[in-house]
N, C-alpha and C. Protein backbone atom coordinates (compact mmCIF):
# COMPACT_ATOMS: atom_id res chain seq x y z
N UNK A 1 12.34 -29.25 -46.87
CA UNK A 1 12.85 -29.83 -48.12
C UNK A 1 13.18 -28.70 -49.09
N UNK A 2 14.68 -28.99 -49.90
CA UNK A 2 15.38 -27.85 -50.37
C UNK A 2 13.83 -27.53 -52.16
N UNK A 3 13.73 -26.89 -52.52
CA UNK A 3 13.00 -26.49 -53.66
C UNK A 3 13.70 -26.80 -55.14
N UNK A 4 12.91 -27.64 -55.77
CA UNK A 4 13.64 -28.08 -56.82
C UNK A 4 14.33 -27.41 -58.05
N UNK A 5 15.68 -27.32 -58.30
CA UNK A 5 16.10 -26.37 -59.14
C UNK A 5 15.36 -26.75 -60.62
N UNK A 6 14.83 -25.73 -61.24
CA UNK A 6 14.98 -25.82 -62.80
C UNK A 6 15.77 -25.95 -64.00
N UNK A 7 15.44 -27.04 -64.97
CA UNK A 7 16.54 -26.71 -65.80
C UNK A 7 16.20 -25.62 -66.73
N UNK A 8 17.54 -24.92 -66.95
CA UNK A 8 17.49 -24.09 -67.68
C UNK A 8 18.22 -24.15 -68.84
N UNK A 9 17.66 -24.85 -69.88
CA UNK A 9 17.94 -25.00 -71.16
C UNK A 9 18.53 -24.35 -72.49
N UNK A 10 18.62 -23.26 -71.55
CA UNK A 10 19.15 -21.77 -72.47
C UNK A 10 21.10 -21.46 -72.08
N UNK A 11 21.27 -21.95 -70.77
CA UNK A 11 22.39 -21.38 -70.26
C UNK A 11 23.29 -23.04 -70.62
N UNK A 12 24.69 -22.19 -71.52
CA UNK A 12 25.37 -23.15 -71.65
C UNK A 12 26.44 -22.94 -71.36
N UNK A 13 27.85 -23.83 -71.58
CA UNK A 13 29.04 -24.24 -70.47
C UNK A 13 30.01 -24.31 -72.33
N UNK A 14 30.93 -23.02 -72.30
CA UNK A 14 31.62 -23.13 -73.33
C UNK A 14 33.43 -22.86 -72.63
N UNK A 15 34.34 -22.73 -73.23
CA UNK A 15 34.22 -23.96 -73.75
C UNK A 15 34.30 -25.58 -73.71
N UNK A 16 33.79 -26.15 -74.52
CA UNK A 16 33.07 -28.08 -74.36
C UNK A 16 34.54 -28.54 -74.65
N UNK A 17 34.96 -29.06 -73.62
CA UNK A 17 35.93 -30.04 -73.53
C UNK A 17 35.95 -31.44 -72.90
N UNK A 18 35.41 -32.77 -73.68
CA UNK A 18 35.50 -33.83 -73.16
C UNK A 18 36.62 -34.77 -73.33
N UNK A 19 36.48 -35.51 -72.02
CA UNK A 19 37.80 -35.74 -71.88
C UNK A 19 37.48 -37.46 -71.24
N UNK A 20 37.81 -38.73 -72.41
CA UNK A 20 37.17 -40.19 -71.94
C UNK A 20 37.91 -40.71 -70.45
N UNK A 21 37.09 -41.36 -69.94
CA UNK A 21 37.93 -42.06 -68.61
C UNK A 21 39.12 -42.99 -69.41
N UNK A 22 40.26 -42.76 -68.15
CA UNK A 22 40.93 -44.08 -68.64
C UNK A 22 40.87 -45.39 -67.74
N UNK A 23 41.33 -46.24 -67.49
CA UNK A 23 41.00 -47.30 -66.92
C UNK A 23 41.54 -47.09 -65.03
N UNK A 24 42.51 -46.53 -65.16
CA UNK A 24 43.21 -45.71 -63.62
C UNK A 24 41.58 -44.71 -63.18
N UNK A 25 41.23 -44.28 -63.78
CA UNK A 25 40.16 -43.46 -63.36
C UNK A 25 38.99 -43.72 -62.60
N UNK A 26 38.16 -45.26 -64.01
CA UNK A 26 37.39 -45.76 -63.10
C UNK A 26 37.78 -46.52 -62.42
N UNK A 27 38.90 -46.79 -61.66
CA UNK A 27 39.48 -47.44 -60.63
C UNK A 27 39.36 -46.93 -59.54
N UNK A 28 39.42 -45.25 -59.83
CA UNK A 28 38.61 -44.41 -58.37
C UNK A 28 37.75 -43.85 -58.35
N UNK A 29 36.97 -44.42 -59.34
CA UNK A 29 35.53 -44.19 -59.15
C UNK A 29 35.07 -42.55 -59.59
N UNK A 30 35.96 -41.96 -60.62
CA UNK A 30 35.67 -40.74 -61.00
C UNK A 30 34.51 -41.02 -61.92
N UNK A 31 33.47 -40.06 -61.62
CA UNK A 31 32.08 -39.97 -62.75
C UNK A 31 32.52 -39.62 -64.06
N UNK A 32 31.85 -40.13 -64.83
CA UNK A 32 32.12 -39.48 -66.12
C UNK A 32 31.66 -37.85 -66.55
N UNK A 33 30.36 -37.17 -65.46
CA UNK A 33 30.24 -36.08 -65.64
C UNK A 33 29.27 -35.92 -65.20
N UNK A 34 28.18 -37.25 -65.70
CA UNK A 34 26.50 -37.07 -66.02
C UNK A 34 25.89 -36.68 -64.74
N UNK A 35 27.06 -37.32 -63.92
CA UNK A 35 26.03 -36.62 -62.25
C UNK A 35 26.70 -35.67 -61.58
N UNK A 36 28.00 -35.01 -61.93
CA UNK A 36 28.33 -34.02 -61.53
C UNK A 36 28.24 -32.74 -62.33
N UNK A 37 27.73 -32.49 -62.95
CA UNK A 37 27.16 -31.83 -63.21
C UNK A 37 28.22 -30.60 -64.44
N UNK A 38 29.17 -31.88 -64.91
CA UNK A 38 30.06 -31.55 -65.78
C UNK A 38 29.63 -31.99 -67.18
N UNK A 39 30.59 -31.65 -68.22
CA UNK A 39 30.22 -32.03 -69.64
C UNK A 39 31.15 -33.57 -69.93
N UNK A 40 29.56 -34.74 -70.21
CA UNK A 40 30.12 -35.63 -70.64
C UNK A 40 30.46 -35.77 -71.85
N UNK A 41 31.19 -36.93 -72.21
CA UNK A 41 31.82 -37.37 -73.43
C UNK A 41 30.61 -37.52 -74.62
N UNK A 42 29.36 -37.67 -74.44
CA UNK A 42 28.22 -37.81 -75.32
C UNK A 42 27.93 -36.07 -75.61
N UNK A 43 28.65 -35.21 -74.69
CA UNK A 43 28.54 -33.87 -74.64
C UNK A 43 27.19 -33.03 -74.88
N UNK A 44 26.73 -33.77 -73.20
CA UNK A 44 25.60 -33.44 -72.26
C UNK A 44 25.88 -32.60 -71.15
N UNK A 45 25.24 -31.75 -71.06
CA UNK A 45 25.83 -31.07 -69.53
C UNK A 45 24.62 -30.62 -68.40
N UNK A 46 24.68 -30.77 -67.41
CA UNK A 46 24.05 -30.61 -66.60
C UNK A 46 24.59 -29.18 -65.75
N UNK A 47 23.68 -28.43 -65.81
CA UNK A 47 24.37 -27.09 -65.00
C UNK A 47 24.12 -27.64 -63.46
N UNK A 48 22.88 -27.75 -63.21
CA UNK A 48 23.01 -28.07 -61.23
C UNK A 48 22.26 -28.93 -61.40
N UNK A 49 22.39 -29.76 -59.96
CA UNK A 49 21.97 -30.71 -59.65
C UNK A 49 20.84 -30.20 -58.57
N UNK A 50 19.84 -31.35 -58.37
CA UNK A 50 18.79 -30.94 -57.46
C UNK A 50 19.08 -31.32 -55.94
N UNK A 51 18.84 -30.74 -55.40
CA UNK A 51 19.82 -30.52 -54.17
C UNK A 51 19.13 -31.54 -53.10
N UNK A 52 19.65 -32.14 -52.13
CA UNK A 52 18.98 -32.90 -51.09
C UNK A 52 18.60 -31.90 -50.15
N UNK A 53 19.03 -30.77 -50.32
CA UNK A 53 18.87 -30.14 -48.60
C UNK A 53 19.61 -28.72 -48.97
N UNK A 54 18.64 -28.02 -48.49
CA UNK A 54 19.05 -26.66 -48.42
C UNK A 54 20.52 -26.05 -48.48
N UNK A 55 21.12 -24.75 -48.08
CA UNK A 55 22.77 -24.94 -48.17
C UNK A 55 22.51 -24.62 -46.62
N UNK A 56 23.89 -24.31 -45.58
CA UNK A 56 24.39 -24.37 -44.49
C UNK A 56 24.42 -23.05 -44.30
N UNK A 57 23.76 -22.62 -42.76
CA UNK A 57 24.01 -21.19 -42.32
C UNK A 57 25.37 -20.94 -42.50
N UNK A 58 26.03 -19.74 -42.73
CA UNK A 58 27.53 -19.83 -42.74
C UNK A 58 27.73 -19.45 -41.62
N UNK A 59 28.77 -20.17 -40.91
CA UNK A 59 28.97 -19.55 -39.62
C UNK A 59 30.19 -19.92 -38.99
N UNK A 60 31.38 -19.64 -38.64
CA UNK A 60 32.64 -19.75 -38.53
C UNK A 60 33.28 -20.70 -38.49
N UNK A 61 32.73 -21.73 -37.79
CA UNK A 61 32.34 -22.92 -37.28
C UNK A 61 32.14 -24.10 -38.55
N UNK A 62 31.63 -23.82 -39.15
CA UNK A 62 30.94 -24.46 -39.96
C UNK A 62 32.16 -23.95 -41.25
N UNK A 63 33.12 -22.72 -41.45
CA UNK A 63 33.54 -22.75 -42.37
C UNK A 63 35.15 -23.60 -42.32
N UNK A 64 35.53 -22.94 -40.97
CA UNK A 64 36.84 -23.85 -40.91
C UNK A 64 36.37 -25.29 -40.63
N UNK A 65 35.39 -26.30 -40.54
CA UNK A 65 35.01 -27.85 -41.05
C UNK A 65 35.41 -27.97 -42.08
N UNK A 66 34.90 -27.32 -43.35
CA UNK A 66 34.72 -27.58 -44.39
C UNK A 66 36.10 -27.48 -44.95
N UNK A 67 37.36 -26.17 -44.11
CA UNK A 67 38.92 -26.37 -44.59
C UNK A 67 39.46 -27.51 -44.01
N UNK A 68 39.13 -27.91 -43.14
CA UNK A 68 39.47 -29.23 -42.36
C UNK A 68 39.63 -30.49 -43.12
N UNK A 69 38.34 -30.33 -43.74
CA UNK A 69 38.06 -31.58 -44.73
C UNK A 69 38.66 -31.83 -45.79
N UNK A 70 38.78 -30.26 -46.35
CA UNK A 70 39.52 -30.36 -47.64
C UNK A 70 41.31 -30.96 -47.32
N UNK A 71 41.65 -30.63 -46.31
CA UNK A 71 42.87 -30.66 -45.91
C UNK A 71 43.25 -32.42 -46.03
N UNK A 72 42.47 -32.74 -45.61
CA UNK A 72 42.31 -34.31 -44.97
C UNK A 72 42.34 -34.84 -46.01
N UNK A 73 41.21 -34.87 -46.90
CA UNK A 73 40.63 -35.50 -48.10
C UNK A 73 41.27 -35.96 -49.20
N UNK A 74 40.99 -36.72 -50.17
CA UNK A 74 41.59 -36.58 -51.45
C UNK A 74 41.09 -35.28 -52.67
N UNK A 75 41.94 -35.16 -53.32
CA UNK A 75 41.80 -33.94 -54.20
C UNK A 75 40.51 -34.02 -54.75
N UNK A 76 39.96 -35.03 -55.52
CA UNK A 76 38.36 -35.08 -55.86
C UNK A 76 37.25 -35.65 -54.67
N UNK A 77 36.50 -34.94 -54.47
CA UNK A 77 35.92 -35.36 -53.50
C UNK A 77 34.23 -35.64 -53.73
N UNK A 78 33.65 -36.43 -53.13
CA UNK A 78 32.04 -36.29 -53.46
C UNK A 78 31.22 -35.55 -53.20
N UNK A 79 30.30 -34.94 -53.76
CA UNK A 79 29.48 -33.76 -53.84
C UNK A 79 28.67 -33.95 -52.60
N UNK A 80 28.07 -32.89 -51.74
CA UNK A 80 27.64 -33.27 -50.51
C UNK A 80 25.62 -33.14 -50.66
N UNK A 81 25.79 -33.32 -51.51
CA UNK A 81 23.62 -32.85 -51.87
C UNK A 81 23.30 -31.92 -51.53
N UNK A 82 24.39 -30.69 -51.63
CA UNK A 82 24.01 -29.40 -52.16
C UNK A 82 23.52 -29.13 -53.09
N UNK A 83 23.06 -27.67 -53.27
CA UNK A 83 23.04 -26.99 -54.96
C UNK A 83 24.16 -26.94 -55.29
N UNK A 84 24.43 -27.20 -56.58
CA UNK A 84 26.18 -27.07 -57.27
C UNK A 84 25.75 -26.59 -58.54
N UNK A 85 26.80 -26.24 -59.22
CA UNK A 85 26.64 -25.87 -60.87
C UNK A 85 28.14 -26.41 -61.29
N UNK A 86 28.52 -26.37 -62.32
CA UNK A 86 29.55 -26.65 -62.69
C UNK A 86 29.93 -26.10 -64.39
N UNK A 87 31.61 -25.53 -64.39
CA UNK A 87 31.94 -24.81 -65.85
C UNK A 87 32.71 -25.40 -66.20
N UNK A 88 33.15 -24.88 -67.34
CA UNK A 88 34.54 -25.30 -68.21
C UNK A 88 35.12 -24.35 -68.17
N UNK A 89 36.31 -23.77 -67.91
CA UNK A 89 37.07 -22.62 -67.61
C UNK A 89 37.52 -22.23 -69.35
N UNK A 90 36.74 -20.76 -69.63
CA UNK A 90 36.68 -20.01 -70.89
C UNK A 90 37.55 -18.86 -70.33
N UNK A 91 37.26 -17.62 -71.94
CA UNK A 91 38.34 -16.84 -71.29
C UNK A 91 37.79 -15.51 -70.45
N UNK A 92 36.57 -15.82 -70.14
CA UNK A 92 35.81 -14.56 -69.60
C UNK A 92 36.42 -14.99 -67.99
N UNK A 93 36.91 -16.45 -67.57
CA UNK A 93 37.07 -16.93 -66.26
C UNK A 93 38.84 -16.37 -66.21
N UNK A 94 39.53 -16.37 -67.18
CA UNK A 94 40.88 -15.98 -66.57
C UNK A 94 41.49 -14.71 -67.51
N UNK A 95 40.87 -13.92 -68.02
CA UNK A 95 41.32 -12.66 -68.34
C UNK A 95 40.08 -11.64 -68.52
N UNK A 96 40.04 -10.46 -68.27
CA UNK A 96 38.85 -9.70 -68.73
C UNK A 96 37.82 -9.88 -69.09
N UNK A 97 36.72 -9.89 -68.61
CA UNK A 97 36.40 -8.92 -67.33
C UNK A 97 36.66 -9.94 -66.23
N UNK A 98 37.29 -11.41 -65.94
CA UNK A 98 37.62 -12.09 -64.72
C UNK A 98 36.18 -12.33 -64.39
N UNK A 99 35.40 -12.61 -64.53
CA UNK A 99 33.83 -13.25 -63.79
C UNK A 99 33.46 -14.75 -64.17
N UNK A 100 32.45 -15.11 -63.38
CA UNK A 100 31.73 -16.26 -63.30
C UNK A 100 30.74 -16.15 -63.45
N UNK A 101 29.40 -16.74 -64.68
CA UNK A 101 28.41 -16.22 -64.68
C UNK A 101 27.64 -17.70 -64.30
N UNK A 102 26.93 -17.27 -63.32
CA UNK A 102 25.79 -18.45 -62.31
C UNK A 102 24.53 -19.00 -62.95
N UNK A 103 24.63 -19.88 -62.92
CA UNK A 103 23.32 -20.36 -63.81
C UNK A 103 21.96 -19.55 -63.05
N UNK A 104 20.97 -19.54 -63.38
CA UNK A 104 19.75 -19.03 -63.38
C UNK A 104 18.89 -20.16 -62.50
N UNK A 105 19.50 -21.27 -63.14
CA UNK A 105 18.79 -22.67 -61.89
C UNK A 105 18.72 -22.45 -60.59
N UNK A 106 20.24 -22.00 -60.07
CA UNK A 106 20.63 -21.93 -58.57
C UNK A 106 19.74 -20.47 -57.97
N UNK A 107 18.99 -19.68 -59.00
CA UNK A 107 18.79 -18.18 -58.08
C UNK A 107 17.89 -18.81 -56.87
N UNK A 108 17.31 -19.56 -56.71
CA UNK A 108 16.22 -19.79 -55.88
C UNK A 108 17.04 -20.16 -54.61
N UNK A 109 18.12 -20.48 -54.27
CA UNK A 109 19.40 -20.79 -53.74
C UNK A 109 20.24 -19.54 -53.12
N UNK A 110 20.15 -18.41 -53.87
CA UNK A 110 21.02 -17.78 -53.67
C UNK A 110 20.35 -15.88 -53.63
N UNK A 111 21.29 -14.88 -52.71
CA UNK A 111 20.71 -13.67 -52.73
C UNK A 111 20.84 -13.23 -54.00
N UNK A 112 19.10 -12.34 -54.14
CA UNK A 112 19.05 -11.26 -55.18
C UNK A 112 19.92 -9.86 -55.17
N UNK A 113 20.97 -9.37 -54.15
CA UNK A 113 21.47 -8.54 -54.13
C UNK A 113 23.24 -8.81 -54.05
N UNK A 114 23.71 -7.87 -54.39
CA UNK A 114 25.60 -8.33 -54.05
C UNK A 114 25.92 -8.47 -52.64
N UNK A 115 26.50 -10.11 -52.86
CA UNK A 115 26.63 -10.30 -51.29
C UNK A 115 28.00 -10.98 -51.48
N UNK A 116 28.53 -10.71 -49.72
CA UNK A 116 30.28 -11.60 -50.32
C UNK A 116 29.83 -12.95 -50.11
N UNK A 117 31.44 -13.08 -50.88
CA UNK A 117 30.83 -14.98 -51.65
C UNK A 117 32.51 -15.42 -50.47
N UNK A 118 32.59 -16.77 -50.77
CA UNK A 118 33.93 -17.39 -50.16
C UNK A 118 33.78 -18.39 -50.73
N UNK A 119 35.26 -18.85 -51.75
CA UNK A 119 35.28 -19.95 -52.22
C UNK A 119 36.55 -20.40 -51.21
N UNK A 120 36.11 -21.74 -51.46
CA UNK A 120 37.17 -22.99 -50.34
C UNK A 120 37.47 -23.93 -51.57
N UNK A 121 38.79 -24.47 -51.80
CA UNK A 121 39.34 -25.50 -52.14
C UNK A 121 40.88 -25.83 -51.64
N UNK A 122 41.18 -27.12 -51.04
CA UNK A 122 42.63 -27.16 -50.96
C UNK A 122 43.18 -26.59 -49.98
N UNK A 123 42.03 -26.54 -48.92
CA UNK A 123 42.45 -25.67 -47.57
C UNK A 123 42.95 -24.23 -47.37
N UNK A 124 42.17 -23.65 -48.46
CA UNK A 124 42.56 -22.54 -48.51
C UNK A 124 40.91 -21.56 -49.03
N UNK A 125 40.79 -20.04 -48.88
CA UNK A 125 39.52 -19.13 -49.02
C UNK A 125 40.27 -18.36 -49.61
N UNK A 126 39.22 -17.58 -50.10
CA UNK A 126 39.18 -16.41 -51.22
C UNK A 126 37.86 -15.88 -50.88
N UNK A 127 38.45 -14.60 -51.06
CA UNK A 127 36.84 -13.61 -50.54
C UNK A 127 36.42 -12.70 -51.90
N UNK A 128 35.37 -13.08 -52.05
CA UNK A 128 34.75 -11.94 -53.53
C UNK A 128 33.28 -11.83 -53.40
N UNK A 129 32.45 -11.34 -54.52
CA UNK A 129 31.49 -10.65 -54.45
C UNK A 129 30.58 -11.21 -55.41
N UNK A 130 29.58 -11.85 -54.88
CA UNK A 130 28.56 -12.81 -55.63
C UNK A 130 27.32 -11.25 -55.90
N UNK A 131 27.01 -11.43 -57.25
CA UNK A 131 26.48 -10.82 -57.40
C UNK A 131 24.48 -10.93 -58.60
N UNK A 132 24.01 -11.19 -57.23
CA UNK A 132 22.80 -11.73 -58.17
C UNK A 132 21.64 -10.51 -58.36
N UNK A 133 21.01 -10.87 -59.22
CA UNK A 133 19.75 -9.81 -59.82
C UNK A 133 19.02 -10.86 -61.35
N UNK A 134 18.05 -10.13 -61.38
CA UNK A 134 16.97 -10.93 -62.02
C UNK A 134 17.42 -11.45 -63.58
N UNK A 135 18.58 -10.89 -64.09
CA UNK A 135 19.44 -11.37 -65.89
C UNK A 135 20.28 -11.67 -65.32
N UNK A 136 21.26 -11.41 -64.58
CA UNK A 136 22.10 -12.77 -64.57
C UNK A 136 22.67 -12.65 -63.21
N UNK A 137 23.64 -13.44 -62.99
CA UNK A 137 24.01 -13.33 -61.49
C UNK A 137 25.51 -14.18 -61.86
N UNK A 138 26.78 -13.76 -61.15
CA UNK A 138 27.90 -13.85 -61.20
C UNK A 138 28.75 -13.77 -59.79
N UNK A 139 29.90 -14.47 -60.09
CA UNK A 139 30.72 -14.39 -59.15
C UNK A 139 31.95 -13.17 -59.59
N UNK A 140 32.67 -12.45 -59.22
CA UNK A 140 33.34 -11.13 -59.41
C UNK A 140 33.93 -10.65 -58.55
N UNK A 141 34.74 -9.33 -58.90
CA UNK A 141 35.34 -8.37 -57.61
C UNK A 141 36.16 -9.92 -56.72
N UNK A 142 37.00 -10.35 -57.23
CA UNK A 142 37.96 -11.50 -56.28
C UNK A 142 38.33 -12.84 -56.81
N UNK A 143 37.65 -13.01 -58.00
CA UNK A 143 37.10 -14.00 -59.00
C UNK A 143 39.03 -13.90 -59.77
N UNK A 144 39.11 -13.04 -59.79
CA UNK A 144 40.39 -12.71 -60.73
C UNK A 144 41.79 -13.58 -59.56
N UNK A 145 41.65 -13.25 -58.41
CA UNK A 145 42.67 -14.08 -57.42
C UNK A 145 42.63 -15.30 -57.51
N UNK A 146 41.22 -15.82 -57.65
CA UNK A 146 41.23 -17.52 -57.24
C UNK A 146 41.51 -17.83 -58.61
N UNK A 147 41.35 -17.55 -59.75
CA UNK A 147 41.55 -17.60 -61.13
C UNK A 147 43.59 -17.93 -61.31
N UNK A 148 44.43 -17.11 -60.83
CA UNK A 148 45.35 -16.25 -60.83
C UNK A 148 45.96 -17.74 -59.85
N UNK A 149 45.68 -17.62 -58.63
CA UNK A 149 46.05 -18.44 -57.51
C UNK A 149 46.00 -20.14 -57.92
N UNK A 150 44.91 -20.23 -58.34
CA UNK A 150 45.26 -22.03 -59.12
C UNK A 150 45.37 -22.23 -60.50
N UNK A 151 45.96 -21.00 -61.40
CA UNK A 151 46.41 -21.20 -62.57
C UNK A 151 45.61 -21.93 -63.34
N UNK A 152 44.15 -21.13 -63.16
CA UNK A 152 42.88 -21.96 -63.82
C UNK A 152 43.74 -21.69 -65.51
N UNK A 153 43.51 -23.11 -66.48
CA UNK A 153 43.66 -22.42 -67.73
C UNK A 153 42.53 -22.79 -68.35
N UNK A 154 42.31 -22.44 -69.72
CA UNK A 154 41.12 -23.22 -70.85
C UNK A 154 40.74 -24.09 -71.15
N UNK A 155 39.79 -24.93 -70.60
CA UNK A 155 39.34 -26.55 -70.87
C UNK A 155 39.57 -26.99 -69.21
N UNK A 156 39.79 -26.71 -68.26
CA UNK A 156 39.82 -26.86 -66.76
C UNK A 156 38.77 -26.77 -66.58
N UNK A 157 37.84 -27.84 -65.76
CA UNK A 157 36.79 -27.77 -64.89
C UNK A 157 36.73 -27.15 -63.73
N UNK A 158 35.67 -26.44 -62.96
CA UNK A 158 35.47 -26.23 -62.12
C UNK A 158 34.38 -26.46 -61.22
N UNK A 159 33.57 -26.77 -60.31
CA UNK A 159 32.16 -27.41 -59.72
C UNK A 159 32.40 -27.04 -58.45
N UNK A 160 31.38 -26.09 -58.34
CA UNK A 160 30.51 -25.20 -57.23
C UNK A 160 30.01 -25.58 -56.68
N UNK A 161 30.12 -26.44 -55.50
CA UNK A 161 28.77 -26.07 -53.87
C UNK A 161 28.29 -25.44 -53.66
N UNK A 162 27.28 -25.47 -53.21
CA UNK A 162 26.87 -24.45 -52.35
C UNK A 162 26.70 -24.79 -50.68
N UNK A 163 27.56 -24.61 -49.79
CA UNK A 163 27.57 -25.62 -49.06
C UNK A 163 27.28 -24.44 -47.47
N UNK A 164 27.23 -23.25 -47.59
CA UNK A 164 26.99 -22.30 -46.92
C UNK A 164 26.20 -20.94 -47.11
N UNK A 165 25.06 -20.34 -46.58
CA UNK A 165 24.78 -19.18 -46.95
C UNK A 165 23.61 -18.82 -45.68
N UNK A 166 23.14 -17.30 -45.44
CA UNK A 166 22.58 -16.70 -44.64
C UNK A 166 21.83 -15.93 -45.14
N UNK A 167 21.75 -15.70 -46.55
CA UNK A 167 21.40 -14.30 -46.68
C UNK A 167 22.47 -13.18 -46.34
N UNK A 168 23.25 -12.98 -45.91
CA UNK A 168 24.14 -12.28 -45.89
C UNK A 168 25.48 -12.46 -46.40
N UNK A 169 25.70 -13.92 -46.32
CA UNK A 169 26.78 -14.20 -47.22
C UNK A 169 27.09 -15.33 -47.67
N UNK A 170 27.62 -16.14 -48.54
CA UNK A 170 27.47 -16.93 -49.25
C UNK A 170 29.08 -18.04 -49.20
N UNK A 171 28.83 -19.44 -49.23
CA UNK A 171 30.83 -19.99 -49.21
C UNK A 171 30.30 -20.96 -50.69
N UNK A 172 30.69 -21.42 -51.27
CA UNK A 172 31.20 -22.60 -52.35
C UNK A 172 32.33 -23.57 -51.78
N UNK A 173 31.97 -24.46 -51.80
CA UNK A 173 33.13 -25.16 -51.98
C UNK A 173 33.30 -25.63 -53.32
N UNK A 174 34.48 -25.17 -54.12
CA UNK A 174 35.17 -25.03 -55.12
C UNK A 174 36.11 -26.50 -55.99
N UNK A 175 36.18 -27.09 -56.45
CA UNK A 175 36.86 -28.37 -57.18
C UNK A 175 37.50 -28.06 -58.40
N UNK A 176 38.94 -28.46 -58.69
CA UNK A 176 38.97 -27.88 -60.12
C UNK A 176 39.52 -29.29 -60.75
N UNK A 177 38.92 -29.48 -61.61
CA UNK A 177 39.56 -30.42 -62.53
C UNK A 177 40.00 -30.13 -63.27
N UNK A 178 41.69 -30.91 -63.92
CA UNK A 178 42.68 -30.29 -64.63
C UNK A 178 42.57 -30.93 -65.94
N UNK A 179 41.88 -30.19 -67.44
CA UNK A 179 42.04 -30.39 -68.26
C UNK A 179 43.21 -31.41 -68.78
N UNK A 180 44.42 -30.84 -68.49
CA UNK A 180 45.63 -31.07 -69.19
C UNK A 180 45.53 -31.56 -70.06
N UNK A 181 45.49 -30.24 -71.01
CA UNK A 181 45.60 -30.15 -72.61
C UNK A 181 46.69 -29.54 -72.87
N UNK A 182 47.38 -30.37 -74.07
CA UNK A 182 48.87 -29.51 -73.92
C UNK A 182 48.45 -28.48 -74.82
N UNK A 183 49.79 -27.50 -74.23
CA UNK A 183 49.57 -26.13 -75.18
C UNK A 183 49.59 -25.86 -76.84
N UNK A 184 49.92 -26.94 -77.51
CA UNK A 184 50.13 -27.38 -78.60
C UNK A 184 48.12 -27.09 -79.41
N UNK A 185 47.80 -28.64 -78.42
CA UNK A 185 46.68 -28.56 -79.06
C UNK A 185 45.77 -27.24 -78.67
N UNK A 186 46.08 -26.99 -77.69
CA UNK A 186 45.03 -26.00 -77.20
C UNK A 186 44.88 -24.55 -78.50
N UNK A 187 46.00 -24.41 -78.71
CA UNK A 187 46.65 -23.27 -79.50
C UNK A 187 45.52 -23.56 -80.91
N UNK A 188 46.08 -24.72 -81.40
CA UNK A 188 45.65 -25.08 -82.57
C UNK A 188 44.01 -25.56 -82.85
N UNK A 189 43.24 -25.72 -81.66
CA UNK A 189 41.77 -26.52 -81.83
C UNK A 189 41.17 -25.28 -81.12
N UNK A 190 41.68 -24.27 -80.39
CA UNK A 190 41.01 -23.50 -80.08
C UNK A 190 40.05 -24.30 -78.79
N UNK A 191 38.54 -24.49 -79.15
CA UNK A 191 37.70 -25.06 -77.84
C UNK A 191 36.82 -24.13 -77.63
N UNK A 192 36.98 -23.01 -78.22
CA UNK A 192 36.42 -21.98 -77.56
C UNK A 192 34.56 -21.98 -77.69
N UNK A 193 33.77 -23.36 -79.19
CA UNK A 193 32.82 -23.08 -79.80
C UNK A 193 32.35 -24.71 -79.51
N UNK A 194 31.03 -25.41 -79.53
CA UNK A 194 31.17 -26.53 -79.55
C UNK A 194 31.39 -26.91 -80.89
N UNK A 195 31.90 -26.30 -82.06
CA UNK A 195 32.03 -26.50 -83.52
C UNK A 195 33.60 -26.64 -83.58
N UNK A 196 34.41 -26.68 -82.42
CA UNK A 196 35.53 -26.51 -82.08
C UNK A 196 36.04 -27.11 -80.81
N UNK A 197 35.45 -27.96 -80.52
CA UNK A 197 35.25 -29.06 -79.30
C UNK A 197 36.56 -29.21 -79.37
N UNK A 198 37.41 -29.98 -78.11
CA UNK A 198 38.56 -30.73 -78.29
C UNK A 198 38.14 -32.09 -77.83
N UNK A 199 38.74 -33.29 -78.05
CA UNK A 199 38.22 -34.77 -77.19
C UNK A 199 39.80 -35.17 -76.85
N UNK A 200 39.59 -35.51 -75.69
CA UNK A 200 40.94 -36.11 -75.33
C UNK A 200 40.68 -37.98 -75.30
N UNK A 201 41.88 -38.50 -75.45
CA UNK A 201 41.96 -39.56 -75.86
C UNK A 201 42.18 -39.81 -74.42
């Protein structure tokens, strides 16, 4: 039995962009957040979820499944009772220094030393460099491609699996949810503070 993540009450998800269901939505059964581990509309956030089960040896086998699936699937898909975390795409995620910083929940999950990482979404990998130690731990060194490659912008979700690892190396499976905030408001409300929230209608 996987070891229960902690919450960590200190690490937060900027910037807060909630965004209400519309009626097409809960028609497919999209969560509002509270269990994926995104920021709901009451603007609550859950960094990870407690995992059913350890993550998956990574092993070749096991990684082209997981492109298989994505291939097949619909674009949102259900979380598999992994460890996950989940962000709001700020600007540390798509310009300088390009990183991902990992919640502190998941270390018990993941190596204390730099190990390569592989994110999967959309039938497609990216290879970079997960990098954990005892203050913080990040994704980096490749972070800037997958950033670059799905035209992550500001107020875009993103939610992390953890759906593979060895100790030697580490996969995510990767989800991005598309803000679509027009550039108008984005410009003008900023988002960047929760004193500066945006709410979409």
């Amino acid at each position: 039995m996987a070891e229960p993540i902690p919450t960590d009450s200190s690490t937060t998800v900027t910037p807060p962009v909630y965004r209400r269901r519309n009626s097409s939505e809960e028609s497919r059964g999209i969560s509002s957040g509270k269990d994926h581990g995104v920021a709901s509309s009451a603007g609550e956030t859950s960094q990870a979820a407690i995992s059913a089960g350890p993550p998956d040896k990574l092993d070749p086998e096991s990684a082209k499944a997981c492109l298989e699936v994505e291939k097949t699937q619909p674009r949102i898909l259900p979380l598999l009772g992994k460890p996950y975390f989940a962000c709001v795409v700020c600007k540390s995620h798509v310009q300088q220094p390009f990183q991902v910083v990992v919640p502190r929940s998941l270390a018990p999950f993941l190596p204390s030393k730099p190990t390569p990482a592989t994110l999967t979404w959309q039938g497609r990998t990216w290879e970079m460099r997960f990098t954990g130690g005892r203050h913080i731990q990040r994704l980096e060194a490749g972070w800037r491609s997958f950033a670059l490659d799905n035209a992550l912008r500001l107020g875009d979700g993103c939610v992390f699996e953890l759906v593979g690892g060895d100790g030697e190396s580490i996969m995510f499976r990767v989800q991005v949810l598309r803000a679509e905030i027009p550039a108008s408001i984005r410009q003008r409300a900023g988002g960047y503070t929760p004193s500066s929230a945006i709410v979409l209608d």
